[in-house]
Protein backbone atom coordinates (compact mmCIF):
# COMPACT_ATOMS: atom_id res chain seq x y z
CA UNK A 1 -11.56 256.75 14.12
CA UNK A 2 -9.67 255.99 10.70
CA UNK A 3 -7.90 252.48 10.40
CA UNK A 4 -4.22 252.50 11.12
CA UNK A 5 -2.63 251.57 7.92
CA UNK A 6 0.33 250.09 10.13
CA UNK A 7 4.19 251.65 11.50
CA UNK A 8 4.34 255.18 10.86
CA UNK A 9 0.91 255.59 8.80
CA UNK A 10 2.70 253.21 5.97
CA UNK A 11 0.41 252.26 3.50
CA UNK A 12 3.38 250.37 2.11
CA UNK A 13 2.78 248.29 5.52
CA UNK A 14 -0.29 246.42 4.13
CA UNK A 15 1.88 245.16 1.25
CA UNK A 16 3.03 242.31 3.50
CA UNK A 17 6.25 242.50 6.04
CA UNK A 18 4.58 243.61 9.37
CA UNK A 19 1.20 245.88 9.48
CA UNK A 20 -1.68 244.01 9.11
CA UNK A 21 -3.00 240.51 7.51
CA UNK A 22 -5.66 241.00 5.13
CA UNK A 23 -7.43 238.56 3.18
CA UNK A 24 -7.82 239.93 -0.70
CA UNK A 25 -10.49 242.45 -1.07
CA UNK A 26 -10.26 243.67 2.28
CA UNK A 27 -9.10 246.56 1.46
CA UNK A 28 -12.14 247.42 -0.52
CA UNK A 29 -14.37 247.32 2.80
CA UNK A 30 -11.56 249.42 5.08
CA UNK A 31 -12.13 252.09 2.57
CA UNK A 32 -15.69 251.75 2.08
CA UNK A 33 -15.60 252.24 6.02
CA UNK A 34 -12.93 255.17 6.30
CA UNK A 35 -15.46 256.90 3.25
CA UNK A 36 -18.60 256.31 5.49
CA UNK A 37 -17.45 257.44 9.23
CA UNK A 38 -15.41 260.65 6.63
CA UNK A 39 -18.56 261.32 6.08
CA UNK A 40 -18.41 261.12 2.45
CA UNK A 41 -21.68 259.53 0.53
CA UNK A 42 -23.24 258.31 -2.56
CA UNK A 43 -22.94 260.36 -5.66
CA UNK A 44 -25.91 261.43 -7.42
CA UNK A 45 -25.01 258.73 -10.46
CA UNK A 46 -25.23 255.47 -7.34
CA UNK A 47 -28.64 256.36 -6.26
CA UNK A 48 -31.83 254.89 -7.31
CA UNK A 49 -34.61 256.62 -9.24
CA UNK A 50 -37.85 256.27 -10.84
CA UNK A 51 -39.55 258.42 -13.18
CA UNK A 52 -42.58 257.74 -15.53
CA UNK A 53 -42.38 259.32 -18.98
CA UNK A 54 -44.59 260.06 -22.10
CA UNK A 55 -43.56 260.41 -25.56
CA UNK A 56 -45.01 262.44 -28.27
CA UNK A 57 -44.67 262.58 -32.00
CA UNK A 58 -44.39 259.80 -34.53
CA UNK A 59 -43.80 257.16 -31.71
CA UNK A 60 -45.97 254.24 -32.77
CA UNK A 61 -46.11 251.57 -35.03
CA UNK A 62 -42.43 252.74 -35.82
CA UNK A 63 -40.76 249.99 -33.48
CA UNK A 64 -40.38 252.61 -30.60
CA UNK A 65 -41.10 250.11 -28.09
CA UNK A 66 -39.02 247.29 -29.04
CA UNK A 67 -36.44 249.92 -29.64
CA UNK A 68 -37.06 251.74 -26.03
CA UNK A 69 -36.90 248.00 -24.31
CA UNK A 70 -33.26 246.88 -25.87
CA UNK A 71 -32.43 250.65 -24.84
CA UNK A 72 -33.29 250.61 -21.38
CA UNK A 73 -31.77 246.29 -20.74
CA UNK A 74 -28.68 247.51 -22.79
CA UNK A 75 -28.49 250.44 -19.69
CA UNK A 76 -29.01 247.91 -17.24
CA UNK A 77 -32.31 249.34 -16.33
CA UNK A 78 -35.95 248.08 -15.47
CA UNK A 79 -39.27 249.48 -15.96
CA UNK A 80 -41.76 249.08 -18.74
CA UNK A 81 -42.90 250.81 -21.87
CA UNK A 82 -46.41 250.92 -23.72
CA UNK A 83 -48.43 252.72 -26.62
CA UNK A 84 -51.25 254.69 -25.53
CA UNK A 85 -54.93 255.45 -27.05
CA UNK A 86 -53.82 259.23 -27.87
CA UNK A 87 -50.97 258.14 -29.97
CA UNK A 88 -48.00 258.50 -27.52
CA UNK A 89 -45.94 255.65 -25.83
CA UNK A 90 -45.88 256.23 -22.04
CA UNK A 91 -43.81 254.36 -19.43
CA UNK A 92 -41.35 253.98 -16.06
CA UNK A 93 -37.84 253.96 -15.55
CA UNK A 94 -36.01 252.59 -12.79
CA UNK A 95 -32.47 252.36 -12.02
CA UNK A 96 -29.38 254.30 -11.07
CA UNK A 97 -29.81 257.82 -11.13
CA UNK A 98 -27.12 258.28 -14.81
CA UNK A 99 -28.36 255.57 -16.67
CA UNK A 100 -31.98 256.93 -16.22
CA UNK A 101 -30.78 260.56 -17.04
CA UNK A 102 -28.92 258.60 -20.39
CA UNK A 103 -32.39 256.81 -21.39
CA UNK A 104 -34.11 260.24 -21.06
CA UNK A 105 -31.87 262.14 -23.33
CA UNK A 106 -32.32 258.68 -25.64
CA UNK A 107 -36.55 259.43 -25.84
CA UNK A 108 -35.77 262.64 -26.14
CA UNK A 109 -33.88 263.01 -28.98
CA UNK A 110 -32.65 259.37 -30.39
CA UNK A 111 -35.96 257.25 -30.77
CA UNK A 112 -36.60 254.10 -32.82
CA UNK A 113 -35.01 254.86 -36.42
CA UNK A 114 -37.78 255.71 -38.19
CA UNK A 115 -39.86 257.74 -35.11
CA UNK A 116 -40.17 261.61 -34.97
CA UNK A 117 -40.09 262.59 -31.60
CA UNK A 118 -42.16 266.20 -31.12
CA UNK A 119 -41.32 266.06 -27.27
CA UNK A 120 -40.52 263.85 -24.63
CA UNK A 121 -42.23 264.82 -20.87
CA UNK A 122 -41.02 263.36 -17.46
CA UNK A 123 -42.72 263.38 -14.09
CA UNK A 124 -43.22 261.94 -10.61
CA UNK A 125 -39.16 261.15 -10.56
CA UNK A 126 -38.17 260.14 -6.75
CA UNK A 127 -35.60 258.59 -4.73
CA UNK A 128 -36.03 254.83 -4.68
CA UNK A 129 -34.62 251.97 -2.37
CA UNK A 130 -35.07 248.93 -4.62
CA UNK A 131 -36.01 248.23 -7.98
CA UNK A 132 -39.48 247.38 -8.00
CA UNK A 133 -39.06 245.39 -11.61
CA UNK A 134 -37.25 242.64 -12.45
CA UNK A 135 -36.69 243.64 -16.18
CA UNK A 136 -37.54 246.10 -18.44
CA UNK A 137 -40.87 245.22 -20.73
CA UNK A 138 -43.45 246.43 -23.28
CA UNK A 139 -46.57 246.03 -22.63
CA UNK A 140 -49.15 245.10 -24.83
């Protein structure tokens, strides 16, 4: 059942003068709870994800790394980034669903200044509960 919002479905009733007594924020979690039992839930943009990625072109010993890292923490995501033996720089994202989708257009097309990206590939992208990194690192 929705909350009563006070005499005659007033919202003007929770504005003090009869209805109820709310301490601040309150109203935040009554809506939070008339969204849930409405049936209404998360966007696509609050949900977690991971996905691993691999980059390919003229990714290394261009900064691409220390440019991917201050990418990904300026996001607010986690994960980790690396160069590989075949000349790419492979890695895993974690965070909310948007901000993952932003740093993926980033390795697509943006890069480290002077990198020349041929192609950026994504896979094994799921659903995730928590973040399973604290940060977001290169590794050596």
């Amino acid at each position: 059942m929705p909350p009563q919002w006070g005499p005659a479905g007033s919202p003007s009733s929770l504005r003090g003068g009869g209805g109820w007594r709310h301490p601040p924020g309150s109203l935040l979690i009554v809506a939070a709870l008339f969204l849930y039992q409405a049936g209404v839930t998360m966007t696509e943009g609050d949900s977690l994800i991971s996905v691993d990625y691999e980059v390919f072109g003229k990714v290394q010993g261009v900064f691409f790394r220390k440019y991917t890292q201050a990418e990904g923490k300026k996001l607010g995501l986690v994960g980790w980034v690396q160069n590989t033996e075949d000349g790419t720089v492979q890695g895993q994202i974690q965070g909310p669903s948007v901000k993952v989708r932003e740093l993926q257009e980033w390795l697509r097309k943006t890069g480290s200044p002077k990198s020349h990206i041929s192609r950026a590939e994504f896979h094994n992208e799921k659903k995730i509960v928590a973040l399973e990194y604290r940060n977001f690192s290169i590794v050596k």
